[in-house]
PDB file of N, CA and C in Angstrom:
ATOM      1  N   UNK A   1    -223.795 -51.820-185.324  1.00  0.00           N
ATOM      2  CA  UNK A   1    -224.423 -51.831-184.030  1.00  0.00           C
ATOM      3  C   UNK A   1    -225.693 -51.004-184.123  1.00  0.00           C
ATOM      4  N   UNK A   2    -226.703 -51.281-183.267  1.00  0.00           N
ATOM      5  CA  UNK A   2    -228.125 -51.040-183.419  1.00  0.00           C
ATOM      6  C   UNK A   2    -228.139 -49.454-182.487  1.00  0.00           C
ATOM      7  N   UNK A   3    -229.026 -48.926-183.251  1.00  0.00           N
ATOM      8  CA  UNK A   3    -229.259 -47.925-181.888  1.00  0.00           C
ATOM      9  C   UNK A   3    -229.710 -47.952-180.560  1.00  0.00           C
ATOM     10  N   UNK A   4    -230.607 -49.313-180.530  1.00  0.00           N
ATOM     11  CA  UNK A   4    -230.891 -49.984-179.256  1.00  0.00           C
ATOM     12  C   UNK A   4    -229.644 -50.634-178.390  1.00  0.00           C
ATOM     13  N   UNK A   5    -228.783 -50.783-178.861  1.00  0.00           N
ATOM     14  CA  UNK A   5    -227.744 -51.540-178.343  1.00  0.00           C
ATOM     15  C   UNK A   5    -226.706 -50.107-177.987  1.00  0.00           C
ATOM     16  N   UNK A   6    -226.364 -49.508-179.073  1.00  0.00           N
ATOM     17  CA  UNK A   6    -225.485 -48.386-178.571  1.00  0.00           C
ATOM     18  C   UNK A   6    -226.135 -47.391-177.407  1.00  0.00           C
ATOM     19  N   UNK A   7    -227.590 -47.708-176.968  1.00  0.00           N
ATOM     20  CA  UNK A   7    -228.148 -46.850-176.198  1.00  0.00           C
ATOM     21  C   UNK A   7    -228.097 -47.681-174.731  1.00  0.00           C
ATOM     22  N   UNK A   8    -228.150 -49.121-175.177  1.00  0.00           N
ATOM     23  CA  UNK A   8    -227.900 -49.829-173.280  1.00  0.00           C
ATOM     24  C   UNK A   8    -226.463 -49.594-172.597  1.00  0.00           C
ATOM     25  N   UNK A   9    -225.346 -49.780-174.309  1.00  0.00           N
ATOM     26  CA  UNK A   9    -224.237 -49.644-173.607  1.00  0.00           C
ATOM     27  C   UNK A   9    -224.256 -48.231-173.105  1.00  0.00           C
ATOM     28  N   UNK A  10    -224.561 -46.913-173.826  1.00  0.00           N
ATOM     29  CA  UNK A  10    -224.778 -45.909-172.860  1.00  0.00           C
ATOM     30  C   UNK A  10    -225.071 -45.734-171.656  1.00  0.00           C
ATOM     31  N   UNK A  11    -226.519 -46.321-171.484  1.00  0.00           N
ATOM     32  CA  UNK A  11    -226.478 -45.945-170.286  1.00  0.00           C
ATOM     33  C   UNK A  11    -226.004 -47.362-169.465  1.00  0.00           C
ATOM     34  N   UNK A  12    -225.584 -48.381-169.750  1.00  0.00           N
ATOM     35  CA  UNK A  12    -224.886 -49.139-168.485  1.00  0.00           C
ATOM     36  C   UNK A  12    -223.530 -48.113-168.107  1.00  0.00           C
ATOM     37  N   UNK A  13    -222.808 -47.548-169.115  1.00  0.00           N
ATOM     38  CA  UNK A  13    -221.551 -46.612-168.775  1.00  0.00           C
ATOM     39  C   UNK A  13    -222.065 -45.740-167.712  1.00  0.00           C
ATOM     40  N   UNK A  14    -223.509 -44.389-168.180  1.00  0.00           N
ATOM     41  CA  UNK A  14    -223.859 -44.091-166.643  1.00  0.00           C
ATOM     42  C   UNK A  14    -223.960 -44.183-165.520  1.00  0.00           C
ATOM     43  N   UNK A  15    -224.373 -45.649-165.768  1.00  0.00           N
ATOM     44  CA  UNK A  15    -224.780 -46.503-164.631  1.00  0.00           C
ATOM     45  C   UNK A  15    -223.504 -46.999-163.707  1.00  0.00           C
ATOM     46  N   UNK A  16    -222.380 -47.391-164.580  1.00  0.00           N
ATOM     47  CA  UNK A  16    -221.285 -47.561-163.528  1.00  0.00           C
ATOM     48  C   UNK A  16    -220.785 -46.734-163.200  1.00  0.00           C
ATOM     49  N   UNK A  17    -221.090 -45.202-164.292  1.00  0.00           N
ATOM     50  CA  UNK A  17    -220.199 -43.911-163.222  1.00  0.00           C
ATOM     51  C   UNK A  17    -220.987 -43.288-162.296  1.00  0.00           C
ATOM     52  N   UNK A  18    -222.508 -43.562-162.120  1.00  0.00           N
ATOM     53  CA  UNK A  18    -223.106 -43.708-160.722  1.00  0.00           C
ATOM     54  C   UNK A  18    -222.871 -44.413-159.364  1.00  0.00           C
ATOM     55  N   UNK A  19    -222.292 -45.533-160.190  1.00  0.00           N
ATOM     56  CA  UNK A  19    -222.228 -46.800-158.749  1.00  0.00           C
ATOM     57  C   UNK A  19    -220.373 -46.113-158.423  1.00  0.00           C
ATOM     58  N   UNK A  20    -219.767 -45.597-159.156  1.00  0.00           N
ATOM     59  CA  UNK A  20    -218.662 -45.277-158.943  1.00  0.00           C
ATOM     60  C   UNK A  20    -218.212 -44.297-157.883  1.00  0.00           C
ATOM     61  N   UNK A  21    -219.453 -43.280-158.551  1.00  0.00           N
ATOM     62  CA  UNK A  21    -219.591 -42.179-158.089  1.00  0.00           C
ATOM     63  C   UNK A  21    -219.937 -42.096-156.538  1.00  0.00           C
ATOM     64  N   UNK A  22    -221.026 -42.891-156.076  1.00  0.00           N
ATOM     65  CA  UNK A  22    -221.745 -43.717-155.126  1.00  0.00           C
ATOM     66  C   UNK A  22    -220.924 -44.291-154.426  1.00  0.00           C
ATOM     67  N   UNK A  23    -220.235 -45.253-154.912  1.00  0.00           N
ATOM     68  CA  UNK A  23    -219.493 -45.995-153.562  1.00  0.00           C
ATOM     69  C   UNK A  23    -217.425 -44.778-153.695  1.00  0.00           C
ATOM     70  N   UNK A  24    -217.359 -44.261-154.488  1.00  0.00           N
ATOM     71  CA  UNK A  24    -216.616 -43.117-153.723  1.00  0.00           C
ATOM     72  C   UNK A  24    -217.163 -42.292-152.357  1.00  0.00           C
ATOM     73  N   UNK A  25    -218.411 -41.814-152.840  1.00  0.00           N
ATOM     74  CA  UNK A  25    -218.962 -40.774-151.741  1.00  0.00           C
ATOM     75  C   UNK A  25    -219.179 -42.055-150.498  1.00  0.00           C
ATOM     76  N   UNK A  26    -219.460 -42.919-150.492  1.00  0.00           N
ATOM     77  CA  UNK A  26    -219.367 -43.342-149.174  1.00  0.00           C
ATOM     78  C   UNK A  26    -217.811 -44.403-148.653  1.00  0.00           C
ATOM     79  N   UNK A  27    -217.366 -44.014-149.230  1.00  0.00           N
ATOM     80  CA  UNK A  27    -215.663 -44.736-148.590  1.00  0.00           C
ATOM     81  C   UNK A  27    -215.565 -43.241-148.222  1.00  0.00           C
ATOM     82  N   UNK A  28    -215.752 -42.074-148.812  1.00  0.00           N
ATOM     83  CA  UNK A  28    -215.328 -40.709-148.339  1.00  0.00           C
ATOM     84  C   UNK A  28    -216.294 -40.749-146.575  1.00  0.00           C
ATOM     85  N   UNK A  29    -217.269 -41.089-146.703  1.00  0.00           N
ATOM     86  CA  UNK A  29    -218.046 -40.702-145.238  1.00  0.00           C
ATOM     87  C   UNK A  29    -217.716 -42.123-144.454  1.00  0.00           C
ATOM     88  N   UNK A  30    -217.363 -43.388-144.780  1.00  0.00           N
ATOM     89  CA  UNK A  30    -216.603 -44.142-143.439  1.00  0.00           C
ATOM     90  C   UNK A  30    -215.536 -43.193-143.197  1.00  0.00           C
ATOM     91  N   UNK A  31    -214.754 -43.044-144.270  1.00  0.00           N
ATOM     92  CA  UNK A  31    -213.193 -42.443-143.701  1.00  0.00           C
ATOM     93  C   UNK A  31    -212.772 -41.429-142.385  1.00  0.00           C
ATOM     94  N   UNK A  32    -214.292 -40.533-143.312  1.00  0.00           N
ATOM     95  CA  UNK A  32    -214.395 -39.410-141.963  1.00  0.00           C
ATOM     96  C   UNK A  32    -215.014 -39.945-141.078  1.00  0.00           C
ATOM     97  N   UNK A  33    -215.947 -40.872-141.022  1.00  0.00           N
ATOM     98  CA  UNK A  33    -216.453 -41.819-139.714  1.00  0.00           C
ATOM     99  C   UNK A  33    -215.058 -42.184-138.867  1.00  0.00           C
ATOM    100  N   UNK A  34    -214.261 -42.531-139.818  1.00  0.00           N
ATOM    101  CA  UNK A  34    -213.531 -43.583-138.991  1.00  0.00           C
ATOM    102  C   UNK A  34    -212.139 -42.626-138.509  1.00  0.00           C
ATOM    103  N   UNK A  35    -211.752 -40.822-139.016  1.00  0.00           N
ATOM    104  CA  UNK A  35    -211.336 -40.317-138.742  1.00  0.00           C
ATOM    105  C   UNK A  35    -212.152 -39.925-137.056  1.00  0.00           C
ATOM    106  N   UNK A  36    -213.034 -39.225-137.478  1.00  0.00           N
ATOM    107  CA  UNK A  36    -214.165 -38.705-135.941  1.00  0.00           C
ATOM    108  C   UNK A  36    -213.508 -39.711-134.902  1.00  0.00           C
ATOM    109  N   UNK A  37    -214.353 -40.969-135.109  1.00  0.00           N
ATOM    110  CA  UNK A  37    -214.082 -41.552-134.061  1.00  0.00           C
ATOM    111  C   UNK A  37    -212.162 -42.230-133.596  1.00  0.00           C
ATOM    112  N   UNK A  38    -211.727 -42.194-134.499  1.00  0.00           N
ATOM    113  CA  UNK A  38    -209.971 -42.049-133.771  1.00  0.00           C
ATOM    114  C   UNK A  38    -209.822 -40.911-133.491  1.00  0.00           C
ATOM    115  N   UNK A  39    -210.622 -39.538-133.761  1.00  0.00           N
ATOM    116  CA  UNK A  39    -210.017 -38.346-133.044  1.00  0.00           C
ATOM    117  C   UNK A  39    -210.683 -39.027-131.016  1.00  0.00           C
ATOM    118  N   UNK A  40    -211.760 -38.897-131.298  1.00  0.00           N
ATOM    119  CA  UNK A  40    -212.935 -39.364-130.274  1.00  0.00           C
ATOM    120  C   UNK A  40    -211.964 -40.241-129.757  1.00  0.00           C
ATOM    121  N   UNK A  41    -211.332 -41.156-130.089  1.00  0.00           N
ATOM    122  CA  UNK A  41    -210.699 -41.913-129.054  1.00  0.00           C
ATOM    123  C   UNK A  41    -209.145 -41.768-128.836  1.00  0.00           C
ATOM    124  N   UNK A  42    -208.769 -40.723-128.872  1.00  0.00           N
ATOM    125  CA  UNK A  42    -206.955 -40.472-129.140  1.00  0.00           C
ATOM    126  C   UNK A  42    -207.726 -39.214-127.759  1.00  0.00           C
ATOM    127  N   UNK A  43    -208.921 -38.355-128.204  1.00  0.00           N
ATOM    128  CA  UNK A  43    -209.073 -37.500-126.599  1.00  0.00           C
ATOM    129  C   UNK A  43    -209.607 -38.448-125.701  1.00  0.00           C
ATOM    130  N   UNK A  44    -210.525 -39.416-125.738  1.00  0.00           N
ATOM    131  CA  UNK A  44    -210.531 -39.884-124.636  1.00  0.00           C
ATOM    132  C   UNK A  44    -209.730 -40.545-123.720  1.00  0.00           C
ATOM    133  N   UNK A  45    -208.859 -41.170-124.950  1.00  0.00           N
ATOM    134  CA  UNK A  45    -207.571 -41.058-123.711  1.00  0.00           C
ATOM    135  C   UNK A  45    -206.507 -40.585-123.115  1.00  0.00           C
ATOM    136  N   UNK A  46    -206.687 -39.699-124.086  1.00  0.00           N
ATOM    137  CA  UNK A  46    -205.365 -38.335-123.166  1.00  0.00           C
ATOM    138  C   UNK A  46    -206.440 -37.512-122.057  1.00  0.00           C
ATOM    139  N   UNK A  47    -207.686 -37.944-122.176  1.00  0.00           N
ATOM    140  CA  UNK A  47    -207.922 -37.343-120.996  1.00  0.00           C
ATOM    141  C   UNK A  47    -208.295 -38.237-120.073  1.00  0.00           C
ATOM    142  N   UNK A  48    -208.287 -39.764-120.550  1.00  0.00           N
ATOM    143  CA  UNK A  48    -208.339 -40.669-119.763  1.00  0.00           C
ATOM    144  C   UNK A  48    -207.005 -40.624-118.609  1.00  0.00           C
ATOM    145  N   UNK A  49    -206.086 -40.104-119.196  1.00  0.00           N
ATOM    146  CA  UNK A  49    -204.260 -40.203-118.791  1.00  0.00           C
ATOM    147  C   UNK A  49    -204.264 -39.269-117.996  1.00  0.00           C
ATOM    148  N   UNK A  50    -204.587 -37.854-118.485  1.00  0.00           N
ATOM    149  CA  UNK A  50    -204.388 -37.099-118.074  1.00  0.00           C
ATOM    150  C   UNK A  50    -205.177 -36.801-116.274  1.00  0.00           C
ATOM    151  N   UNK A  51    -206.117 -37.674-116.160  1.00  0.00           N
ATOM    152  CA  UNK A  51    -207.052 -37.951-114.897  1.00  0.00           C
ATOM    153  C   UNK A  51    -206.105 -38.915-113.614  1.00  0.00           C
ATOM    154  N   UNK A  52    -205.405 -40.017-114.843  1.00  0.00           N
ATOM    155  CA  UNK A  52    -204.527 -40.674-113.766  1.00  0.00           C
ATOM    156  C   UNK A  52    -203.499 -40.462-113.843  1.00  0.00           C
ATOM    157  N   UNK A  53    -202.795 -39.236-114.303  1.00  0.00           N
ATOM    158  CA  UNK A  53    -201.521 -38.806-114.207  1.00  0.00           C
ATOM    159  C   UNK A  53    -202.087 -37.989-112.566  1.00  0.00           C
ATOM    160  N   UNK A  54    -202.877 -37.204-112.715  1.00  0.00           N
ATOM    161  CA  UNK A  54    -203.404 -36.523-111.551  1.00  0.00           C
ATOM    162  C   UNK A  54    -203.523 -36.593-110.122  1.00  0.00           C
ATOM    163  N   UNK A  55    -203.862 -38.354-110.558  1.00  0.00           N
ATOM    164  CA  UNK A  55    -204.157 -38.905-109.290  1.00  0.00           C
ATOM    165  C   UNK A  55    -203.173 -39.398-108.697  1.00  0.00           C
ATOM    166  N   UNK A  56    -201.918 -39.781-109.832  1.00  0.00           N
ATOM    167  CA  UNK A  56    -200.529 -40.383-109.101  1.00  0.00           C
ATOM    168  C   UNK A  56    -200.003 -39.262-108.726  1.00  0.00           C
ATOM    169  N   UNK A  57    -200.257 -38.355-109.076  1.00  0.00           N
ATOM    170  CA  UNK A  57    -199.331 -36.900-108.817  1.00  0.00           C
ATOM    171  C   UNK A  57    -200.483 -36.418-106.811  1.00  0.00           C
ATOM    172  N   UNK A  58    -201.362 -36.565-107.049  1.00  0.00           N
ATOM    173  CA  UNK A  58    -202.167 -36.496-105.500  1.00  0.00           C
ATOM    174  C   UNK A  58    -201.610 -37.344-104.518  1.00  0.00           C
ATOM    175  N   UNK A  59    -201.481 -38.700-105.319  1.00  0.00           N
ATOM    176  CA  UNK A  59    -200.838 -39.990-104.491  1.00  0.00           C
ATOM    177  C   UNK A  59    -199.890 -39.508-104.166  1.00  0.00           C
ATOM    178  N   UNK A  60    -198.459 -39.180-104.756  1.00  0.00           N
ATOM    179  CA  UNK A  60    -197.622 -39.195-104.425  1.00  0.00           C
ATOM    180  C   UNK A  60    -197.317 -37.800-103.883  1.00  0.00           C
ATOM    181  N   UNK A  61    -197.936 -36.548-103.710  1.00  0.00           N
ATOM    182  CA  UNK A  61    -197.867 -35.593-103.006  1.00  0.00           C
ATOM    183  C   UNK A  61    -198.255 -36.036-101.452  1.00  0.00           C
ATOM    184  N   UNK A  62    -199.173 -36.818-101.688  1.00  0.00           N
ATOM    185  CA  UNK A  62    -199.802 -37.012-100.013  1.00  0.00           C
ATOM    186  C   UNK A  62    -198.812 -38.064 -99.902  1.00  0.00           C
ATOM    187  N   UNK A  63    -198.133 -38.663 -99.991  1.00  0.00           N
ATOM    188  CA  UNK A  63    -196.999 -39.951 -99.368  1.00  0.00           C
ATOM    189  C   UNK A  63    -195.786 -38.787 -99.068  1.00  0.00           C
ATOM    190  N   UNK A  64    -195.546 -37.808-100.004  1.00  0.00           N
ATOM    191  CA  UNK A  64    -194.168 -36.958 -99.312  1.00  0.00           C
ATOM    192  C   UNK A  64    -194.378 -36.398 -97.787  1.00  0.00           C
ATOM    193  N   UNK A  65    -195.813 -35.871 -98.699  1.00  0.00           N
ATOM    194  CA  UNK A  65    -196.258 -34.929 -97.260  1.00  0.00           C
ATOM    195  C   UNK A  65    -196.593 -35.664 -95.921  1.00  0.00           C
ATOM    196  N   UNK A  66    -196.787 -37.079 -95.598  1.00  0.00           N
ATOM    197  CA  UNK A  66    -196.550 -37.929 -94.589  1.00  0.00           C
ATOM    198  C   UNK A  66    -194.971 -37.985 -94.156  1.00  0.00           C
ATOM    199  N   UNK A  67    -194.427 -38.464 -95.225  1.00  0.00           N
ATOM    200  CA  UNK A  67    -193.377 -38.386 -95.426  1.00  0.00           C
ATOM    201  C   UNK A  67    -192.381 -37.256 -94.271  1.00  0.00           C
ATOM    202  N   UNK A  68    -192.799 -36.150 -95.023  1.00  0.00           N
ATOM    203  CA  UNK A  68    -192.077 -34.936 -93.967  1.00  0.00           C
ATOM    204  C   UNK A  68    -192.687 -34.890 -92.923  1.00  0.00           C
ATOM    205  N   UNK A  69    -194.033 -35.018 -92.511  1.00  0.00           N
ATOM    206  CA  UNK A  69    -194.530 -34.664 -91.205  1.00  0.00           C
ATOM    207  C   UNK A  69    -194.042 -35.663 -90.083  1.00  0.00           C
ATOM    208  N   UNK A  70    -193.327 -37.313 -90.531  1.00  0.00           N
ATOM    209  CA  UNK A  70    -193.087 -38.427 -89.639  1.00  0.00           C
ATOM    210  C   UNK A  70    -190.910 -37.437 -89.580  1.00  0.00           C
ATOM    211  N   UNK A  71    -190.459 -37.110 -90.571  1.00  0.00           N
ATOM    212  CA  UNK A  71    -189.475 -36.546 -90.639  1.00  0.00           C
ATOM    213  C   UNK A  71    -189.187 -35.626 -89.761  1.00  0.00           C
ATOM    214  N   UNK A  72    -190.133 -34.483 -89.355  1.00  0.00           N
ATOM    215  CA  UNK A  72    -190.318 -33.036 -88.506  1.00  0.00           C
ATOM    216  C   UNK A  72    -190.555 -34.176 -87.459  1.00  0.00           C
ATOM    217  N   UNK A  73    -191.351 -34.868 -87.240  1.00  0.00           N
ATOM    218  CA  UNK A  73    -191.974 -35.098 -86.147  1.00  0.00           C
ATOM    219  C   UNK A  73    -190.604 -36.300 -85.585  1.00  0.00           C
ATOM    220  N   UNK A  74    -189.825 -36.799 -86.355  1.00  0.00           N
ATOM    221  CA  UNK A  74    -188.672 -37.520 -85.443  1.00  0.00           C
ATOM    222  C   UNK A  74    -187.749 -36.409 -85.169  1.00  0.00           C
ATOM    223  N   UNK A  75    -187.340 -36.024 -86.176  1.00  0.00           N
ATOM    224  CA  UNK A  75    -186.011 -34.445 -86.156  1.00  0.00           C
ATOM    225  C   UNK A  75    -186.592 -33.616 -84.664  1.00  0.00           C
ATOM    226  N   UNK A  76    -188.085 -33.436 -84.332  1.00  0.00           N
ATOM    227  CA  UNK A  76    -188.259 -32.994 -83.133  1.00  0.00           C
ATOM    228  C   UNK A  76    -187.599 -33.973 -81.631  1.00  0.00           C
ATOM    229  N   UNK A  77    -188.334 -34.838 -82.057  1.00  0.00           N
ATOM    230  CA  UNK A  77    -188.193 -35.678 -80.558  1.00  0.00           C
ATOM    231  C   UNK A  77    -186.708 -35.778 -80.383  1.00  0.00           C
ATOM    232  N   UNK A  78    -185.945 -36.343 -81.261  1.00  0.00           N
ATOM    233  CA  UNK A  78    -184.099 -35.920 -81.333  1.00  0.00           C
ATOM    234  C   UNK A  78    -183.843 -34.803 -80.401  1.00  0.00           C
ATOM    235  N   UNK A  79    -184.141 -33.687 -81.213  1.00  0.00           N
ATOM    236  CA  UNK A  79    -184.125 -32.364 -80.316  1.00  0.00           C
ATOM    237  C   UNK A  79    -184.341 -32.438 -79.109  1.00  0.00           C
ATOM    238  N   UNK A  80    -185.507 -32.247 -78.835  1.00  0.00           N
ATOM    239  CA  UNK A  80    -186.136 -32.553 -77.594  1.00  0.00           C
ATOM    240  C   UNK A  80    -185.311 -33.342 -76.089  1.00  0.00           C
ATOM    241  N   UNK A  81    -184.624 -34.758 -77.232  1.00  0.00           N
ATOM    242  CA  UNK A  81    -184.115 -35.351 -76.293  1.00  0.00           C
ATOM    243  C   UNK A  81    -182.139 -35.053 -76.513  1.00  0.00           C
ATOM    244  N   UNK A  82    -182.056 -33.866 -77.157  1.00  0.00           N
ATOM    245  CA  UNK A  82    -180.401 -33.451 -77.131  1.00  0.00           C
ATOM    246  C   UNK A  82    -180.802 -32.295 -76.213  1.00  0.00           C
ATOM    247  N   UNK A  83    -182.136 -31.518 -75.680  1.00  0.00           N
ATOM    248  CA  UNK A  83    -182.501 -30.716 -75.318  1.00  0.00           C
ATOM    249  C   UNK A  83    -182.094 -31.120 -73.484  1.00  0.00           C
ATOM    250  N   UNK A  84    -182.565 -32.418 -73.440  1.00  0.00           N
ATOM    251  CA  UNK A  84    -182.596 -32.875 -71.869  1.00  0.00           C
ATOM    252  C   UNK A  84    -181.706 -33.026 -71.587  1.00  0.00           C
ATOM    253  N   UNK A  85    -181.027 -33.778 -72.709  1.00  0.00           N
ATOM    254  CA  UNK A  85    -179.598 -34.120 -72.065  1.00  0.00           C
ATOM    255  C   UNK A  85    -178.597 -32.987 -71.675  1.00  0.00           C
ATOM    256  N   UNK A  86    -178.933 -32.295 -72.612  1.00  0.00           N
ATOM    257  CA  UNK A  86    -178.171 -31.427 -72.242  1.00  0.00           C
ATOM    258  C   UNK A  86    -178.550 -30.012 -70.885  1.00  0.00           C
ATOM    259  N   UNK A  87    -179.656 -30.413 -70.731  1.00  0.00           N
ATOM    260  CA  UNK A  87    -180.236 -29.842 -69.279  1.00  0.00           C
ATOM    261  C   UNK A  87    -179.499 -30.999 -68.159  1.00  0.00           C
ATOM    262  N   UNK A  88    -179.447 -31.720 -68.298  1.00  0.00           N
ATOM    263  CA  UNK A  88    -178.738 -32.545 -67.038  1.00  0.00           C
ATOM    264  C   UNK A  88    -177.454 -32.662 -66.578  1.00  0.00           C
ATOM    265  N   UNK A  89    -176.700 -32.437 -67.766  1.00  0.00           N
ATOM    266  CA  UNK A  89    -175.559 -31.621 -67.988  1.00  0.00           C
ATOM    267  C   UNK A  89    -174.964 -30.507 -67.516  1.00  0.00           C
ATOM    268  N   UNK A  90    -175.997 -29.345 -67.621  1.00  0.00           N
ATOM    269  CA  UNK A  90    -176.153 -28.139 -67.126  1.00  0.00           C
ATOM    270  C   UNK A  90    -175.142 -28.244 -65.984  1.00  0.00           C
ATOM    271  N   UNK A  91    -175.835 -28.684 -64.915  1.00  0.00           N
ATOM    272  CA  UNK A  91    -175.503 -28.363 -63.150  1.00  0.00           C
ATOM    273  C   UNK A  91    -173.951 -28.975 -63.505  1.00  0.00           C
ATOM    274  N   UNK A  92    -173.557 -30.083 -64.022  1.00  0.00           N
ATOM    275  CA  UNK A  92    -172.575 -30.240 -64.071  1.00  0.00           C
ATOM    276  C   UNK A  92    -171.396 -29.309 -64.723  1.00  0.00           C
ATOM    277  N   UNK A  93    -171.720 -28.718 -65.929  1.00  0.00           N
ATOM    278  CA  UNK A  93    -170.886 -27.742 -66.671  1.00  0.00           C
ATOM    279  C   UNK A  93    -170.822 -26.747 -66.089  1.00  0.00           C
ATOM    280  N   UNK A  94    -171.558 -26.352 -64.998  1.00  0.00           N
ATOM    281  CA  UNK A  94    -171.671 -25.165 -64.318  1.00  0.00           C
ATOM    282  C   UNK A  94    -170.762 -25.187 -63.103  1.00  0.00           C
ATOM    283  N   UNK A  95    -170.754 -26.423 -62.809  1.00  0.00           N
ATOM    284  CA  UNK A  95    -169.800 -26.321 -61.740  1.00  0.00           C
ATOM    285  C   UNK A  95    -168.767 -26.801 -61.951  1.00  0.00           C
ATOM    286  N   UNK A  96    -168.103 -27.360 -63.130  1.00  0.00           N
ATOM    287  CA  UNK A  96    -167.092 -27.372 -63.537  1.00  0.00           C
ATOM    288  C   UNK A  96    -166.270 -26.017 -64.234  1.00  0.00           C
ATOM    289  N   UNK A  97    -167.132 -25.396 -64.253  1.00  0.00           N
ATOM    290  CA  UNK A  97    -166.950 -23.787 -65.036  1.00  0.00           C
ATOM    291  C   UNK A  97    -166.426 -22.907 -63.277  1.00  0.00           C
ATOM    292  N   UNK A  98    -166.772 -23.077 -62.215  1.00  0.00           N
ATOM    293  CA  UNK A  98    -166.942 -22.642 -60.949  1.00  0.00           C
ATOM    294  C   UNK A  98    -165.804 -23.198 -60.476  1.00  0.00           C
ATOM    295  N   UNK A  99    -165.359 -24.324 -60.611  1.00  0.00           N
ATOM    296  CA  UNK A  99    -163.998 -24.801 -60.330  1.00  0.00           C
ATOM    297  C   UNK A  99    -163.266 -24.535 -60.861  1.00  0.00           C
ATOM    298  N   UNK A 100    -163.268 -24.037 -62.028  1.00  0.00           N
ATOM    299  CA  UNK A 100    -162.069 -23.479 -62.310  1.00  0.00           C
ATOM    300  C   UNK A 100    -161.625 -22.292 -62.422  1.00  0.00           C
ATOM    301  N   UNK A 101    -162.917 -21.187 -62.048  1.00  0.00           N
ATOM    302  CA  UNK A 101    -162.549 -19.947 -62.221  1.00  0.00           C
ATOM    303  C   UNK A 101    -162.073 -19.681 -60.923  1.00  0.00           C
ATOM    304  N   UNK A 102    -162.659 -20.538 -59.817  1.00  0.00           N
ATOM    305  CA  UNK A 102    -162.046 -20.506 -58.269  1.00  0.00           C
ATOM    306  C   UNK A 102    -160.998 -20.437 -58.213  1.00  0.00           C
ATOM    307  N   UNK A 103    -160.420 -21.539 -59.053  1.00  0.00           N
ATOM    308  CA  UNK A 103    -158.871 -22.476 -58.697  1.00  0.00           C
ATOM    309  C   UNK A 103    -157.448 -21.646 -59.710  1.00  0.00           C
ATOM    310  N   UNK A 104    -158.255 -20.690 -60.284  1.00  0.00           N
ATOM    311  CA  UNK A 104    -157.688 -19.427 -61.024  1.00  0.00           C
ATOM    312  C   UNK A 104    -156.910 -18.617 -60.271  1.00  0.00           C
TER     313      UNK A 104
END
């Protein structure tokens, strides 16, 4: 073999542990490209979630809190109206209480 010839195969060997070398270093920088952006999109949506977890949790605080105020507000009128009745009652229990302490 020639020295011209043992010198191309040389450097073609360089040459592919350049292109080797070369397309390693960039599968290394997609990877981390393609790491970044799945981090980038694993937070955007836990904070995408985390916005409408928020809002169902607002939703559904303000539906209880209707909730109890229609609750208080019937549990009153009930009252209210065990309140009368039992005012009308009154004159009657009173004088049934009067009859019998008389008739004692």
């Amino acid at each position: 073999m020639s020295l011209e010839a043992i010198q191309k195969v040389t450097e073609a060997e360089h040459a592919a542990r350049e292109r080797r070398a070369e397309a390693a270093e960039e599968a290394k920088r997609i990877v981390a490209g393609a790491e970044r952006a799945g981090r980038q999109l694993v937070q955007d949506q836990r904070s995408h979630a985390e916005q409408e977890a928020r809002a169902m949790l607002a939703d559904a605080e303000a539906q209880a809190e209707k909730r109890a105020e229609a609750t208080l507000a019937d549990n009153a009128a009930k009252c209210e109206a065990l309140k009368q009745d039992a005012r009308k009652r009154l004159d009657k229990a009173a004088g049934l209480i009067v009859g019998r302490v008389g008739n004692s």
